[in-house]
C-alpha atoms as a PDB file:
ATOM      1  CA  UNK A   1     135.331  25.401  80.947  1.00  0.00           C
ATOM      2  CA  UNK A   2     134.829  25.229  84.861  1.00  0.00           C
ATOM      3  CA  UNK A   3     137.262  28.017  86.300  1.00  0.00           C
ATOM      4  CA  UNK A   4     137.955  28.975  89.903  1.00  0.00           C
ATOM      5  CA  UNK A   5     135.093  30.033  91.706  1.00  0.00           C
ATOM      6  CA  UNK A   6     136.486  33.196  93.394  1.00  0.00           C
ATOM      7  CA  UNK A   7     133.307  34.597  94.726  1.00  0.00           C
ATOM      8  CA  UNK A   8     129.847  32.714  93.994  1.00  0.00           C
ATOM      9  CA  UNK A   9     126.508  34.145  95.206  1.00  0.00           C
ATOM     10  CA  UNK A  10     122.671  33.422  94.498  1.00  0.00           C
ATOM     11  CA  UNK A  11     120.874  36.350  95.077  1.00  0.00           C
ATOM     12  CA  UNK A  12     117.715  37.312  96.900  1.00  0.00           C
ATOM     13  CA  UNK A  13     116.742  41.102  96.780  1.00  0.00           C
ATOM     14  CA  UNK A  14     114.586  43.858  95.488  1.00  0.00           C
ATOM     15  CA  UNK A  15     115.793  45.395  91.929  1.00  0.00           C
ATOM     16  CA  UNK A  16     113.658  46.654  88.828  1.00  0.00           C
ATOM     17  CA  UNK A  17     115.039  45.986  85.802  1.00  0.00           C
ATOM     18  CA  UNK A  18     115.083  47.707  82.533  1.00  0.00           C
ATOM     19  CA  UNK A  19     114.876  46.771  79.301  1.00  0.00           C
ATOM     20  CA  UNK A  20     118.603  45.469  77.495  1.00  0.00           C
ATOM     21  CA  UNK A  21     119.486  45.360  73.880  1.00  0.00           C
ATOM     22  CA  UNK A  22     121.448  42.747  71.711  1.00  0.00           C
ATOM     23  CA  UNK A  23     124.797  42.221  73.702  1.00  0.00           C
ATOM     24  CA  UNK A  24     126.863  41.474  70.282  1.00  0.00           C
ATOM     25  CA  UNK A  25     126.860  45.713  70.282  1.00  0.00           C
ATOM     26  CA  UNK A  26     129.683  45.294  67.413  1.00  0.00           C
ATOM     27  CA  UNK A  27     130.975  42.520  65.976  1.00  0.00           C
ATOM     28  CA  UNK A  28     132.957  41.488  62.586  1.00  0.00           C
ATOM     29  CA  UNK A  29     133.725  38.446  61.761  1.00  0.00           C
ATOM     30  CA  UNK A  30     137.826  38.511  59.693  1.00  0.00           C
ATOM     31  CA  UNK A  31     137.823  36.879  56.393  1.00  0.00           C
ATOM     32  CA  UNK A  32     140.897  34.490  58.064  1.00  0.00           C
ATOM     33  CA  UNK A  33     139.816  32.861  61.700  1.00  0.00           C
ATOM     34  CA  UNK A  34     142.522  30.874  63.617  1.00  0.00           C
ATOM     35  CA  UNK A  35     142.428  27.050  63.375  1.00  0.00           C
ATOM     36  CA  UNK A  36     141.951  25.953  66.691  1.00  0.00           C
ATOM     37  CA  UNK A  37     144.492  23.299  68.799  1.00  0.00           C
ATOM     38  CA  UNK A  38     143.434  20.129  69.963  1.00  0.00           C
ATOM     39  CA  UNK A  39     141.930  20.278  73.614  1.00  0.00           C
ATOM     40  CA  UNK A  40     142.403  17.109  75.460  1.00  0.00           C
ATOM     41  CA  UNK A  41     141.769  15.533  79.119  1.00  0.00           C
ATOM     42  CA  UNK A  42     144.817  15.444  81.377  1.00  0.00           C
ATOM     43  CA  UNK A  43     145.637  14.113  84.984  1.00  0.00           C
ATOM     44  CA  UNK A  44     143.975  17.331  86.127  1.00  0.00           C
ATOM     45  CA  UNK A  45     141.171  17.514  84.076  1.00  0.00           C
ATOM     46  CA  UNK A  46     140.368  14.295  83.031  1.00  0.00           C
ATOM     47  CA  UNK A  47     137.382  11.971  81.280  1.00  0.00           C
ATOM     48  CA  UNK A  48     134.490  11.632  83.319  1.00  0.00           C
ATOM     49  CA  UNK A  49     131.886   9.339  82.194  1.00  0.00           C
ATOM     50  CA  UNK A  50     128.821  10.333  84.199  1.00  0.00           C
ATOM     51  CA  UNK A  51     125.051  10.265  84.416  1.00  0.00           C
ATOM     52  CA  UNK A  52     123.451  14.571  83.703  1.00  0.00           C
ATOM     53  CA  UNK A  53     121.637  15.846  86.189  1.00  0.00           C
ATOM     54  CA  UNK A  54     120.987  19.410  84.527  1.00  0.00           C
ATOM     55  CA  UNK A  55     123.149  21.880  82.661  1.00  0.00           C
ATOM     56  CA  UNK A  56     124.155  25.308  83.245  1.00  0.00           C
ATOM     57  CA  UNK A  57     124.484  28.091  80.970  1.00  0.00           C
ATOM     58  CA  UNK A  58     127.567  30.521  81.601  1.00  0.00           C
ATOM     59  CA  UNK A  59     127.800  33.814  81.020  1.00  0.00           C
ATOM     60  CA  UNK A  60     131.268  35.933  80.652  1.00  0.00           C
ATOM     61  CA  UNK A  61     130.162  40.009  81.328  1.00  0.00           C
ATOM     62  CA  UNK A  62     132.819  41.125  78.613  1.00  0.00           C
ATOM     63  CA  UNK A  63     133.975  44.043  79.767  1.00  0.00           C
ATOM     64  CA  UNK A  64     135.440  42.488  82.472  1.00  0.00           C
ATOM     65  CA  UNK A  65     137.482  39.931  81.081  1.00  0.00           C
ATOM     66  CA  UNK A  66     139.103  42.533  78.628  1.00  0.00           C
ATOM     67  CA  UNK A  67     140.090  44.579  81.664  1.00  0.00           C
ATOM     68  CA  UNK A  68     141.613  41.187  82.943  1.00  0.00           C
ATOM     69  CA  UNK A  69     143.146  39.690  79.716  1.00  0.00           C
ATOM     70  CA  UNK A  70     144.120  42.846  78.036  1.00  0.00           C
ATOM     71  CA  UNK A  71     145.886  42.473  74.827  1.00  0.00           C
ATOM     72  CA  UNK A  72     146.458  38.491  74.599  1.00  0.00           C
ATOM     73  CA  UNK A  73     146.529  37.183  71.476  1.00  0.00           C
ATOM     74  CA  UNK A  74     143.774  34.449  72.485  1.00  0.00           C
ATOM     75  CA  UNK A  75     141.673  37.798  73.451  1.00  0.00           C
ATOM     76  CA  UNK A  76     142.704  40.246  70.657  1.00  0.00           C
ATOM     77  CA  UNK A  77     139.259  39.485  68.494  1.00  0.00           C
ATOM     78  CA  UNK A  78     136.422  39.736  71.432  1.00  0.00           C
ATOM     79  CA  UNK A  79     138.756  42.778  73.143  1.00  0.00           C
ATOM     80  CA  UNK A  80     139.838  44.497  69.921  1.00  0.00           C
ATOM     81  CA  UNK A  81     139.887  45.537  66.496  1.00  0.00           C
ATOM     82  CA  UNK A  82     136.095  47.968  66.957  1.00  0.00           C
ATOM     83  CA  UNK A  83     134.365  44.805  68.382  1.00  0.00           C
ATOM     84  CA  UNK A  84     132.484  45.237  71.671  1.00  0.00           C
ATOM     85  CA  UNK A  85     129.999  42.667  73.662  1.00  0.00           C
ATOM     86  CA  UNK A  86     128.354  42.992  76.554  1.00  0.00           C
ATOM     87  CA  UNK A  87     127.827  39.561  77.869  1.00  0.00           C
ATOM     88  CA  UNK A  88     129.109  36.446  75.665  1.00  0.00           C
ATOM     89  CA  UNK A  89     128.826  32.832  76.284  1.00  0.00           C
ATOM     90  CA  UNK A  90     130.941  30.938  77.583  1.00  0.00           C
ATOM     91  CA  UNK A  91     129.372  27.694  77.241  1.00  0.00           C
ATOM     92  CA  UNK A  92     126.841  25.139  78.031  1.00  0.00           C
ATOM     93  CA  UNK A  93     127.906  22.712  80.236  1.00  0.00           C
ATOM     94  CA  UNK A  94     125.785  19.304  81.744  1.00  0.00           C
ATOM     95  CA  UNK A  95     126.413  18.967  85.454  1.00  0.00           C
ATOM     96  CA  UNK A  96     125.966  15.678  87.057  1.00  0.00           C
ATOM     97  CA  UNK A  97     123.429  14.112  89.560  1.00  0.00           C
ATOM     98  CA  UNK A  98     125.831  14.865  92.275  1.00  0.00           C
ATOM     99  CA  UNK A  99     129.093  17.398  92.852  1.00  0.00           C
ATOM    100  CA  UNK A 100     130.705  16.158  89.872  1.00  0.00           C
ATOM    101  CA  UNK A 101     130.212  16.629  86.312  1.00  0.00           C
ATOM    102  CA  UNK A 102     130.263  14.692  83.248  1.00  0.00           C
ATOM    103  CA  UNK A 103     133.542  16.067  80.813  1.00  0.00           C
ATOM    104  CA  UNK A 104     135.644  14.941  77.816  1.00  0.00           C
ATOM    105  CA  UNK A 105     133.503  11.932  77.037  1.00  0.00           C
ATOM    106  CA  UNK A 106     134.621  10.655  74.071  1.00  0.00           C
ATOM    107  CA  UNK A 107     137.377  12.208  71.880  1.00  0.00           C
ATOM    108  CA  UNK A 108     136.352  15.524  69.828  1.00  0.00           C
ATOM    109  CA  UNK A 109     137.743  16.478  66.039  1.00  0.00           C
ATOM    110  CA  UNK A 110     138.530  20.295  65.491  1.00  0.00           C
ATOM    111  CA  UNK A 111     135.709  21.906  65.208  1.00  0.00           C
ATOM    112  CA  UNK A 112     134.889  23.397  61.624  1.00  0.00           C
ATOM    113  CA  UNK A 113     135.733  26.508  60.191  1.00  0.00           C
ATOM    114  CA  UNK A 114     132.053  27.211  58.932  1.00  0.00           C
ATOM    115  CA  UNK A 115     130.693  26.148  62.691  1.00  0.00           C
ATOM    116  CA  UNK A 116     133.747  29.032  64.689  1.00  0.00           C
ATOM    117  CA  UNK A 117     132.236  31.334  61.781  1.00  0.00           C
ATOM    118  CA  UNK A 118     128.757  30.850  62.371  1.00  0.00           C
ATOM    119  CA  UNK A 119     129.306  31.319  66.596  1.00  0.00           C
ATOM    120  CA  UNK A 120     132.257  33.507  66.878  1.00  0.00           C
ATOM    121  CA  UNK A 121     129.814  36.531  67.493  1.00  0.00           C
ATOM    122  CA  UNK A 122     128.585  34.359  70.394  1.00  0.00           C
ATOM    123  CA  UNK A 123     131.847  32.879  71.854  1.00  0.00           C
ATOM    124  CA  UNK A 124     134.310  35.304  70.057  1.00  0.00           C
ATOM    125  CA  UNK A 125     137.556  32.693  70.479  1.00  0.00           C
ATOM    126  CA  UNK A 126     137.959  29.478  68.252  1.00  0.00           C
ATOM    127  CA  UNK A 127     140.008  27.967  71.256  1.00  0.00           C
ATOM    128  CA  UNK A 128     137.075  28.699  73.619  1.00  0.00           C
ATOM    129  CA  UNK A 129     134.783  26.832  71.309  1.00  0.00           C
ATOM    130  CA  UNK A 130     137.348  23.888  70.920  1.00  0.00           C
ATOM    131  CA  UNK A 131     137.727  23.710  74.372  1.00  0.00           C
ATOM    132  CA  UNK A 132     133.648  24.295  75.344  1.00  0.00           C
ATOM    133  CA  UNK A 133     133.014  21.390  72.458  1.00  0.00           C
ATOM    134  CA  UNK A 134     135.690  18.667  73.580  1.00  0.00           C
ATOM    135  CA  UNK A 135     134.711  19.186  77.610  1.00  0.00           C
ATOM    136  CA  UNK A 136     131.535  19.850  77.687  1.00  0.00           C
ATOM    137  CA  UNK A 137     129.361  19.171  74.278  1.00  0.00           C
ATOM    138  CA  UNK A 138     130.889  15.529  73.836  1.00  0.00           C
ATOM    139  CA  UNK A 139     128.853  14.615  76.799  1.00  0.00           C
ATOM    140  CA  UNK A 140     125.623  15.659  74.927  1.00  0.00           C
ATOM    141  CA  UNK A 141     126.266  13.407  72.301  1.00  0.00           C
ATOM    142  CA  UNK A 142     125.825  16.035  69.482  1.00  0.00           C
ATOM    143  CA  UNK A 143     127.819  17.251  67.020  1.00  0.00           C
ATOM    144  CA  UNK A 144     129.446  20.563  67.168  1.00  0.00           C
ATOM    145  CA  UNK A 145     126.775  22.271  64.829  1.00  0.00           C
ATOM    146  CA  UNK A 146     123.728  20.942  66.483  1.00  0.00           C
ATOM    147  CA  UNK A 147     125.865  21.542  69.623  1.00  0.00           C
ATOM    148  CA  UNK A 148     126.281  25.557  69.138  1.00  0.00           C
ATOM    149  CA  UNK A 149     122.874  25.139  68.013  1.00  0.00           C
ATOM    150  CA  UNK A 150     121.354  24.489  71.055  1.00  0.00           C
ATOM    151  CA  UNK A 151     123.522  26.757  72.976  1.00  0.00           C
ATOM    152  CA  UNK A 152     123.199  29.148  71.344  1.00  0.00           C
ATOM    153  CA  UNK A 153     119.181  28.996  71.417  1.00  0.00           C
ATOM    154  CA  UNK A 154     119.637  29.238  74.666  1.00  0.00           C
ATOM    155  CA  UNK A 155     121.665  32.181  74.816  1.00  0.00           C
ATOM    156  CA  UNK A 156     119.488  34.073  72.576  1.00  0.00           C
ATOM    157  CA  UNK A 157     116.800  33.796  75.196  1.00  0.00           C
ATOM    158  CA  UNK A 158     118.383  35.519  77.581  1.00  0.00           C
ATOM    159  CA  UNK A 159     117.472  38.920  78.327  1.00  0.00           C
ATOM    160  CA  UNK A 160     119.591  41.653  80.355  1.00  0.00           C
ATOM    161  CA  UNK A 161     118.697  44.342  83.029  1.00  0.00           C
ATOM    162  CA  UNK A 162     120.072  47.712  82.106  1.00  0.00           C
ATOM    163  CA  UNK A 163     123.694  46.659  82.898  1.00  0.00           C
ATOM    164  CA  UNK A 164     124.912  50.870  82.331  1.00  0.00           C
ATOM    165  CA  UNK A 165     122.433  51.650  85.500  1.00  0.00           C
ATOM    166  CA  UNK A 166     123.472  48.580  87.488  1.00  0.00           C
ATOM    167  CA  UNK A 167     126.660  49.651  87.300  1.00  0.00           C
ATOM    168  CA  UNK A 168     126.266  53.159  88.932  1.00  0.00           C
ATOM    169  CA  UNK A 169     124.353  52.174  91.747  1.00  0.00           C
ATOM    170  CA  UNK A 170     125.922  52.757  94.555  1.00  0.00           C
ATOM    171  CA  UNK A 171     126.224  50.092  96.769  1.00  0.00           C
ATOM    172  CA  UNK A 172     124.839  47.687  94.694  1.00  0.00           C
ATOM    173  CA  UNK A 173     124.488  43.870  96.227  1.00  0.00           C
ATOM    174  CA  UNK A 174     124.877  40.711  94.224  1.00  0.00           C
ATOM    175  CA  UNK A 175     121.237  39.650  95.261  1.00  0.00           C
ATOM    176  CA  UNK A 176     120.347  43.295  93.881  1.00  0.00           C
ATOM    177  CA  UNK A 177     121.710  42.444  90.744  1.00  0.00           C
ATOM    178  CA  UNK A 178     120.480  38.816  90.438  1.00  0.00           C
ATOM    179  CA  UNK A 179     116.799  39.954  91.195  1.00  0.00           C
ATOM    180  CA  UNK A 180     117.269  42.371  88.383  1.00  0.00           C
ATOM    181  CA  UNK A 181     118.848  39.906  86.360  1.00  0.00           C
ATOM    182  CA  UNK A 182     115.450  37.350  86.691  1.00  0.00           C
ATOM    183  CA  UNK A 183     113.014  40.020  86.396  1.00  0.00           C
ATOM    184  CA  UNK A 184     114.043  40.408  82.876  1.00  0.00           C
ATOM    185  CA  UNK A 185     113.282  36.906  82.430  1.00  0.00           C
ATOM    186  CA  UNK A 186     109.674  35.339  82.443  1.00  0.00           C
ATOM    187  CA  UNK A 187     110.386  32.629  84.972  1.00  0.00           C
ATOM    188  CA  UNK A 188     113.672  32.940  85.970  1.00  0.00           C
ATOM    189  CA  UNK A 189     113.916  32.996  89.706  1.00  0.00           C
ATOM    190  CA  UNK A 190     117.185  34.634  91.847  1.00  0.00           C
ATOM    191  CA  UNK A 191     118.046  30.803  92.763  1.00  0.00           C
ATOM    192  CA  UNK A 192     118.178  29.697  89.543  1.00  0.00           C
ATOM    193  CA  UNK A 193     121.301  31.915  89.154  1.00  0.00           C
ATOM    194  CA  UNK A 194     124.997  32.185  90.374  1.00  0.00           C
ATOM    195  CA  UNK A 195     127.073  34.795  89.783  1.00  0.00           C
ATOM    196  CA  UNK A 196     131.185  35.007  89.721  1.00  0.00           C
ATOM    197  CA  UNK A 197     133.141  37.656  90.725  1.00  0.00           C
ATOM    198  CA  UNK A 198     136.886  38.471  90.768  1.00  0.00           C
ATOM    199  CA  UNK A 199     138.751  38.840  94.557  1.00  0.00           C
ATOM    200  CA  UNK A 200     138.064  42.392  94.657  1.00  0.00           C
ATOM    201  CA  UNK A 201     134.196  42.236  93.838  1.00  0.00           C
ATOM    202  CA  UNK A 202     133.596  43.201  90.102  1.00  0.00           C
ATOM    203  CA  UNK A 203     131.111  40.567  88.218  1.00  0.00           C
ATOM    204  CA  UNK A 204     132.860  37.729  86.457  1.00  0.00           C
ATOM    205  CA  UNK A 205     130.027  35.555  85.219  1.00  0.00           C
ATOM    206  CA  UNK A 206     126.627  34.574  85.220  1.00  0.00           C
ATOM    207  CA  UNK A 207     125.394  30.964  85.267  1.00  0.00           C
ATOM    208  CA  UNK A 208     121.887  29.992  84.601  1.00  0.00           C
ATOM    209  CA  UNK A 209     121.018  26.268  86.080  1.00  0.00           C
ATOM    210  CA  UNK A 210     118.765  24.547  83.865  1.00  0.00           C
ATOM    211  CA  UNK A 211     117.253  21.328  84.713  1.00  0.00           C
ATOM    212  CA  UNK A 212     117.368  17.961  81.864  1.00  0.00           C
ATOM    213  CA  UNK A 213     115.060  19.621  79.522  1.00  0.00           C
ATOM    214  CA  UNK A 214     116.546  23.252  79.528  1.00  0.00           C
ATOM    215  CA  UNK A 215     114.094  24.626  81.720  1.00  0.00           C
ATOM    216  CA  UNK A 216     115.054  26.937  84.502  1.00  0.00           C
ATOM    217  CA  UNK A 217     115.568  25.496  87.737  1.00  0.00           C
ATOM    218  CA  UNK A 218     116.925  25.864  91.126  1.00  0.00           C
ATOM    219  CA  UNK A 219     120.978  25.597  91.254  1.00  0.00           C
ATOM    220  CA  UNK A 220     121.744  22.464  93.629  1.00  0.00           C
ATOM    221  CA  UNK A 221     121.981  23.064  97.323  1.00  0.00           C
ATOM    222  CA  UNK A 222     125.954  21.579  96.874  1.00  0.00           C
ATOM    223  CA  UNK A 223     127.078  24.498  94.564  1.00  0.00           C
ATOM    224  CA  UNK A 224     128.465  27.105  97.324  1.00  0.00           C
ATOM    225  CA  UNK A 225     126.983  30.668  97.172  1.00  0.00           C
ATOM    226  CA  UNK A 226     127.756  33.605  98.858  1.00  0.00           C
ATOM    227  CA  UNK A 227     125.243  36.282 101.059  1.00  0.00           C
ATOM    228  CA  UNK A 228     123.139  38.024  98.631  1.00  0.00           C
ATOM    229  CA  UNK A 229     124.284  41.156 100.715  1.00  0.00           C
ATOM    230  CA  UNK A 230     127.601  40.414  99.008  1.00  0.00           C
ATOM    231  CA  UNK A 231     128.725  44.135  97.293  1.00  0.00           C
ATOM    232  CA  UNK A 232     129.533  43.814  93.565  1.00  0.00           C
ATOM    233  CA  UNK A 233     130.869  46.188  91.162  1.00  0.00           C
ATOM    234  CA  UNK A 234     130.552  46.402  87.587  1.00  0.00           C
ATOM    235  CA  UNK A 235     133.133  47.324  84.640  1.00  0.00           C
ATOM    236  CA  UNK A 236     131.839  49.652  81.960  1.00  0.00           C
ATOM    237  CA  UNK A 237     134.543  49.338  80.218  1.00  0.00           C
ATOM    238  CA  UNK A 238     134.961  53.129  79.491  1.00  0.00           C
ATOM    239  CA  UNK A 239     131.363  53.218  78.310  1.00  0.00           C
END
């Protein structure tokens, strides 16, 4: 799903990382899992049949979006009920060659029960995977398994900076945090990343641009980004 972009950076500063765990801290998967609803193109979001140019990987920082959803039913399994995550994906999504993307390319069956079982640790909604597989994975022309699959190889990858620390520096700078974020990745550079943060500065999401063969690369010069200098905050959650 492409949201808003409320604040966008790509950062550029000085940050040592330390090492992060798992970021499924606690998760348990109910014996009954919500069937998903169709998702479907519409005048606003409609089919886009276009050549890839790269993908990016997104990144939801959890705590925030339970501060910010709070006790919706479509948030009630990643936000309650003794699960916590720190960051989840959101999805993997191909860009285009230019400032649009490709999207709902050919029409997508609900996704399986066993396939929302198997990633619901991952993407903890059954609508968010719907909606990620429809958009986004029937441009990759891959089923949902294999699509998961490959996201969530991907995801795996990823490792974390010390996100507890981050978050009670004072005056920390989103190209603070997104030198720490590719330090504690072999090859990741600050460029390769944009962040998104609500109006009021506290970190939304992380993207990771990835070039045609899922290799890190630059994000393109037409995706807006903000000063690195830009101040960020980031929710605990109580922890």
């Amino acid at each position: 799903m492409r949201i808003g972009m409320r604040v966008i950076v790509a950062g550029a500063a000085m940050l040592a990382p330390l090492a992060a765990q798992a970021q499924a801290y606690r998760c348990s998967v109910p014996q009954a899992i919500d069937t998903p609803r169709p998702d479907t193109p519409d005048a606003r979001d409609p089919v886009r049949r276009v050549a890839t140019g790269g993908y990016t990987l997104a990144l939801t920082w959890s705590p925030q979006y339970c501060r910010t959803a709070g006790d919706t039913r479509s948030a009630r399994f990643q936000c309650g009920g003794g699960n916590r995550f720190g960051f989840t994906l959101h999805g993997l999504w191909p860009d285009g060659v230019g400032k649009t993307w490709p999207q709902y390319c050919r029409p997508a069956a609900i996704v399986p029960q066993a396939v929302i079982r198997r990633n619901l640790c991952t993407t903890p909604s059954p609508q968010l995977l719907q909606h990620e597989y429809a958009k986004h994975g029937t441009c990759m022309n891959l089923t949902p398994a294999r699509y998961f699959a490959q996201s969530g190889r991907l995801f795996a990858q990823v490792r974390y900076p010390d996100m507890d620390a981050l978050s009670r520096r004072a005056n920390l700078t989103a190209g603070q945090f997104a030198v720490a974020f590719a330090r504690a990745n072999r090859g990741l550079n600050p460029r390769s990343l944009r962040l998104t943060a609500t109006r009021d500065g506290w970190l939304d999401e992380v993207w990771i641009c990835l070039d045609t063969n899922f290799k890190y690369r630059r994000c393109p010069t037409h995706q807006a980004s903000l000063a690195p200098a830009t101040r960020l905050k980031l929710w605990r959650g109580g922890r």
